[in-house]
N, C-alpha and C. Protein backbone atom coordinates (compact mmCIF):
# COMPACT_ATOMS: atom_id res chain seq x y z
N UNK A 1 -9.21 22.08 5.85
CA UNK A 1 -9.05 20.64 5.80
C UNK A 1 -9.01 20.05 7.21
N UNK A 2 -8.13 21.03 8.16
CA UNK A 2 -8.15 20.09 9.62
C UNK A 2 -8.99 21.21 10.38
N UNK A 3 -10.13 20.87 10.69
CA UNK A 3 -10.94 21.81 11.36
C UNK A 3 -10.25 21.75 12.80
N UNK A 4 -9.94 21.15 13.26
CA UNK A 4 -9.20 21.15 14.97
C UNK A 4 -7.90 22.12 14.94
N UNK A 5 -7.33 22.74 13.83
CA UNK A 5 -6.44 23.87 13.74
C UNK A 5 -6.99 24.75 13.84
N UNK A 6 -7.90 24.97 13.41
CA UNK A 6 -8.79 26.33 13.83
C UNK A 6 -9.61 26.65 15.36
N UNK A 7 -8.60 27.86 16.13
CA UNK A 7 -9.19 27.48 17.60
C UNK A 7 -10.74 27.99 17.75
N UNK A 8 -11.00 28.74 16.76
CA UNK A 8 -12.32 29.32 16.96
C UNK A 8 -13.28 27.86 17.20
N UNK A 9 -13.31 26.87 16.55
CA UNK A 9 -13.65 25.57 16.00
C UNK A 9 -13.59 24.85 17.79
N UNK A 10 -12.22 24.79 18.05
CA UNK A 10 -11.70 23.82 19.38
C UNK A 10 -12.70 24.34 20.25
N UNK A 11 -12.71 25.96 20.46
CA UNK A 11 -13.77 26.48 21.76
C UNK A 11 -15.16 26.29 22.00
N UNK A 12 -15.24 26.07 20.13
CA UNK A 12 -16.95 26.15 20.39
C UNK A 12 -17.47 24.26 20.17
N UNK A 13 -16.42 23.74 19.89
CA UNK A 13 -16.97 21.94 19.79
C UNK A 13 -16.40 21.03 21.28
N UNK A 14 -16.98 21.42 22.23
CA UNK A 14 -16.34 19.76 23.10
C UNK A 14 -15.72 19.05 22.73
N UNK A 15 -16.52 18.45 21.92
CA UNK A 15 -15.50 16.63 21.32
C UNK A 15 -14.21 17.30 21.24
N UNK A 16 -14.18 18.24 20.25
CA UNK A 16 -12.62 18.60 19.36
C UNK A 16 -11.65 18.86 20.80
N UNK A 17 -12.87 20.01 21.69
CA UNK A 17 -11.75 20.35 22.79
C UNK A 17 -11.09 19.66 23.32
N UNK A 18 -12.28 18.13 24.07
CA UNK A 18 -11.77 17.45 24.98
C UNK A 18 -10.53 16.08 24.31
N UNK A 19 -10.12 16.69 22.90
CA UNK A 19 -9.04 15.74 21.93
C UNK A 19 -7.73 16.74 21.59
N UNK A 20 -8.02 17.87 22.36
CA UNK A 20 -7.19 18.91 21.91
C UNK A 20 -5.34 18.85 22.48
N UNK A 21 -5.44 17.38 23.31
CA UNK A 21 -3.97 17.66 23.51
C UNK A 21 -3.78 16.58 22.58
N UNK A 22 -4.77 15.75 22.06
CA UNK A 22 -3.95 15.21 20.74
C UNK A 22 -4.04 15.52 19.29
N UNK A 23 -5.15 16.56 19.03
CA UNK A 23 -5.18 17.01 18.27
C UNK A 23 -4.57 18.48 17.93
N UNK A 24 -3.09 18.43 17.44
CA UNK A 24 -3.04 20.05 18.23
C UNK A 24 -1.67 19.67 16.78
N UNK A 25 -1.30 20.89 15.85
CA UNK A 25 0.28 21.13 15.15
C UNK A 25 1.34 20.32 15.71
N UNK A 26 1.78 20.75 16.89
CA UNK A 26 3.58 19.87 17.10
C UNK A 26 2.89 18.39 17.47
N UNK A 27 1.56 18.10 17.97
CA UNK A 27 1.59 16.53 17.89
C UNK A 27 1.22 15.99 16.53
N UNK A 28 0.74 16.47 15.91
CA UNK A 28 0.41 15.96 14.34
C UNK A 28 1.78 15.79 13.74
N UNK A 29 2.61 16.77 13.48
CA UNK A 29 3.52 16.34 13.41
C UNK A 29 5.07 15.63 13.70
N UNK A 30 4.78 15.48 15.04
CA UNK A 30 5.72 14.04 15.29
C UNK A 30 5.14 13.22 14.80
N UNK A 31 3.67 12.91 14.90
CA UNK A 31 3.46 11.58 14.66
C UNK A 31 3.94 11.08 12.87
N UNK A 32 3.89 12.50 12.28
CA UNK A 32 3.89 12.30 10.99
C UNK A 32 5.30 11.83 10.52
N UNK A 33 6.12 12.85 11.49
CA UNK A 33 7.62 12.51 11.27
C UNK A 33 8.01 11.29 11.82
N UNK A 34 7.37 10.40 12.68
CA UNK A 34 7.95 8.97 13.22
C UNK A 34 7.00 8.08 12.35
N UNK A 35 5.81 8.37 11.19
CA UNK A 35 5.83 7.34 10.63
C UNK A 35 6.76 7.31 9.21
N UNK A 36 6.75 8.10 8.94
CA UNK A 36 8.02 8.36 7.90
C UNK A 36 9.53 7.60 8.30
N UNK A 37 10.09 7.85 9.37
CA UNK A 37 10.50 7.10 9.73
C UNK A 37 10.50 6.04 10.19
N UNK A 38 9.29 5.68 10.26
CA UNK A 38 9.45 4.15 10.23
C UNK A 38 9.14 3.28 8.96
N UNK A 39 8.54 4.15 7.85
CA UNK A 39 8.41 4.02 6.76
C UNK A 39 9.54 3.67 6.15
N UNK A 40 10.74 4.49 6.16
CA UNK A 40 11.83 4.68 5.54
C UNK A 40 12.71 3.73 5.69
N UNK A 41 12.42 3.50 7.45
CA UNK A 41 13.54 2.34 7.95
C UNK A 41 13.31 0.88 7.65
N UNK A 42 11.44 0.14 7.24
CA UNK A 42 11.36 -0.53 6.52
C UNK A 42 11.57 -1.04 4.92
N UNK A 43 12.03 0.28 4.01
CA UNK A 43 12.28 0.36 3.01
C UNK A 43 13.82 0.12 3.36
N UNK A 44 14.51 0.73 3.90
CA UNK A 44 15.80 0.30 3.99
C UNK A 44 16.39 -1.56 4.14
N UNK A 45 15.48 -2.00 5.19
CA UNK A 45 15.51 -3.26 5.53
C UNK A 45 14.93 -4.05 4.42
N UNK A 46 14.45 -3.55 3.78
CA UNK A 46 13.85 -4.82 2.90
C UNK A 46 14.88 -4.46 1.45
N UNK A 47 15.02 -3.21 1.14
CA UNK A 47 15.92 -3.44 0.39
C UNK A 47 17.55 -3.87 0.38
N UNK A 48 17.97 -3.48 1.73
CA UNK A 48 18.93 -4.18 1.97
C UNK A 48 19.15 -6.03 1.86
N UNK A 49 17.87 -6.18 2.57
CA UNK A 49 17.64 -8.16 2.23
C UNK A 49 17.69 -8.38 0.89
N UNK A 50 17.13 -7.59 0.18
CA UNK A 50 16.41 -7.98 -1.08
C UNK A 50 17.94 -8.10 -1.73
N UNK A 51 19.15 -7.20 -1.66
CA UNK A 51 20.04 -7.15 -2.83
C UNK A 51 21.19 -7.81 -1.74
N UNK A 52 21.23 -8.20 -0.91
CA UNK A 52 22.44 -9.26 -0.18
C UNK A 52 21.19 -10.70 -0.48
N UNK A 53 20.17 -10.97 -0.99
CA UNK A 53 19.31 -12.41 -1.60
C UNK A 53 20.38 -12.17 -2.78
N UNK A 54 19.73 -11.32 -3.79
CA UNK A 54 20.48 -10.80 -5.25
C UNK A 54 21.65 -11.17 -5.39
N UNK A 55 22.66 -11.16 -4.52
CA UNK A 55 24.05 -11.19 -4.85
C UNK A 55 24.36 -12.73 -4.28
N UNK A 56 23.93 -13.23 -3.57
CA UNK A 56 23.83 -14.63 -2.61
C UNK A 56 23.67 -15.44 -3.21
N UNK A 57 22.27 -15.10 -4.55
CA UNK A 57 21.41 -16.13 -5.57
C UNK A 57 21.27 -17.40 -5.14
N UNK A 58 22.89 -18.04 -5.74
CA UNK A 58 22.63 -19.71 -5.90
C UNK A 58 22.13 -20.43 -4.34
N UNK A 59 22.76 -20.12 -3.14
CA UNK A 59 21.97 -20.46 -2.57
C UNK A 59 20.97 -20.71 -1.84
N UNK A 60 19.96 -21.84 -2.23
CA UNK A 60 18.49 -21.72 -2.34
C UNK A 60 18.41 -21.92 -0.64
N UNK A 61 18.78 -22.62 0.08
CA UNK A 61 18.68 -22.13 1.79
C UNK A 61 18.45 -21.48 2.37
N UNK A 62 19.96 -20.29 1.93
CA UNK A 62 19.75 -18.79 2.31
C UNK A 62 18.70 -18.24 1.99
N UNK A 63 18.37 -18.18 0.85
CA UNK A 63 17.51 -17.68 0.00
C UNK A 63 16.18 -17.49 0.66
N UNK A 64 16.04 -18.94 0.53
CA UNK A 64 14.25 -19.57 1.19
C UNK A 64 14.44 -18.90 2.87
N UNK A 65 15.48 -18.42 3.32
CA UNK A 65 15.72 -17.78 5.14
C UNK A 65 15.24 -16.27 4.76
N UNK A 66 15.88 -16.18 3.82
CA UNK A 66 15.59 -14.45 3.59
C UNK A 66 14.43 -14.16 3.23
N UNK A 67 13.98 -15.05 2.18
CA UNK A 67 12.63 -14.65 2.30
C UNK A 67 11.24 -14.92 3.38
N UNK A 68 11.87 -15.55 4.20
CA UNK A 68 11.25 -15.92 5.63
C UNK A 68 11.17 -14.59 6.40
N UNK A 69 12.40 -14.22 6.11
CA UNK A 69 12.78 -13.18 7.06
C UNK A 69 11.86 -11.75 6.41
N UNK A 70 11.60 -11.53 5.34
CA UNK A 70 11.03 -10.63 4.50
C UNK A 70 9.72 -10.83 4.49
N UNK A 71 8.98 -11.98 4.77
CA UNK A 71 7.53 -12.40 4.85
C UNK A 71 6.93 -11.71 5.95
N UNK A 72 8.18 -12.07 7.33
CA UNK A 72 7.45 -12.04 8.79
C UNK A 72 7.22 -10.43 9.19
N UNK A 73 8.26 -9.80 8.18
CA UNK A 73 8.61 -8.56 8.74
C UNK A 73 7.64 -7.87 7.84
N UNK A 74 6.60 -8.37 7.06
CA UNK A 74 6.39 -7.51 5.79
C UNK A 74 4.59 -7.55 6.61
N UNK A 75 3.83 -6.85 6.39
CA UNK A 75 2.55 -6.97 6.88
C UNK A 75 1.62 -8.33 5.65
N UNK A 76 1.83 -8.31 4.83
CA UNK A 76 1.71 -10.16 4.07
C UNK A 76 2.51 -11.23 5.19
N UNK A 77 1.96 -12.15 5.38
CA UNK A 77 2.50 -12.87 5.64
C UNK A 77 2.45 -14.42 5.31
C-alpha cells in the first residue's frame, strides 16, 4: 500500500528518495498522531459549546454567540 516503506523501492526511484525524509515510518506517524489530536480536540470543543448552548437554552443572545463561536471555528462558515 505505501510503496516508500519499501527501501528496495526508495533506492531505485529518485522522486521517492529525494521525499525520503518526509516520507519515512516515525514521520508518518506523528503526523498521524497530531491530526488525531487535533481531531479530538475539535470534537471536544464543539461538544463542550454544544451542551453549555443545551443547558443555557432560553437565552437567545448567548445562544446566537455560541453559535457564532461554533460557525467560525467549524470549517462551514
Amino acid at each position: 500500500m505505501f510503496a516508500w516503506l519499501d527501501p528496495d523501492v526508495v533506492r531505485e526511484d529518485p522522486m521517492i528518495a529525494h521525499k525520503a525524509a518526509y516520507l519515512n515510518l516515525p514521520f508518518f506517524l506523528a503526523r498521524a498522531g497530531i491530526y488525531f489530536i487535533v481531531w479530538i480536540g475539535f470534537t471536544l470543543f464543539f461538544l463542550q459549546l454544544s451542551r453549555t448552548q443545551d443547558e443555557r437554552g432560553a437565552d437567545r443572545d448567548e445562544s446566537a454567540a455560541m453559535e457564532r463561536q461554533m460557525r467560525s471555528a467549524s470549517a462551514r462558515s
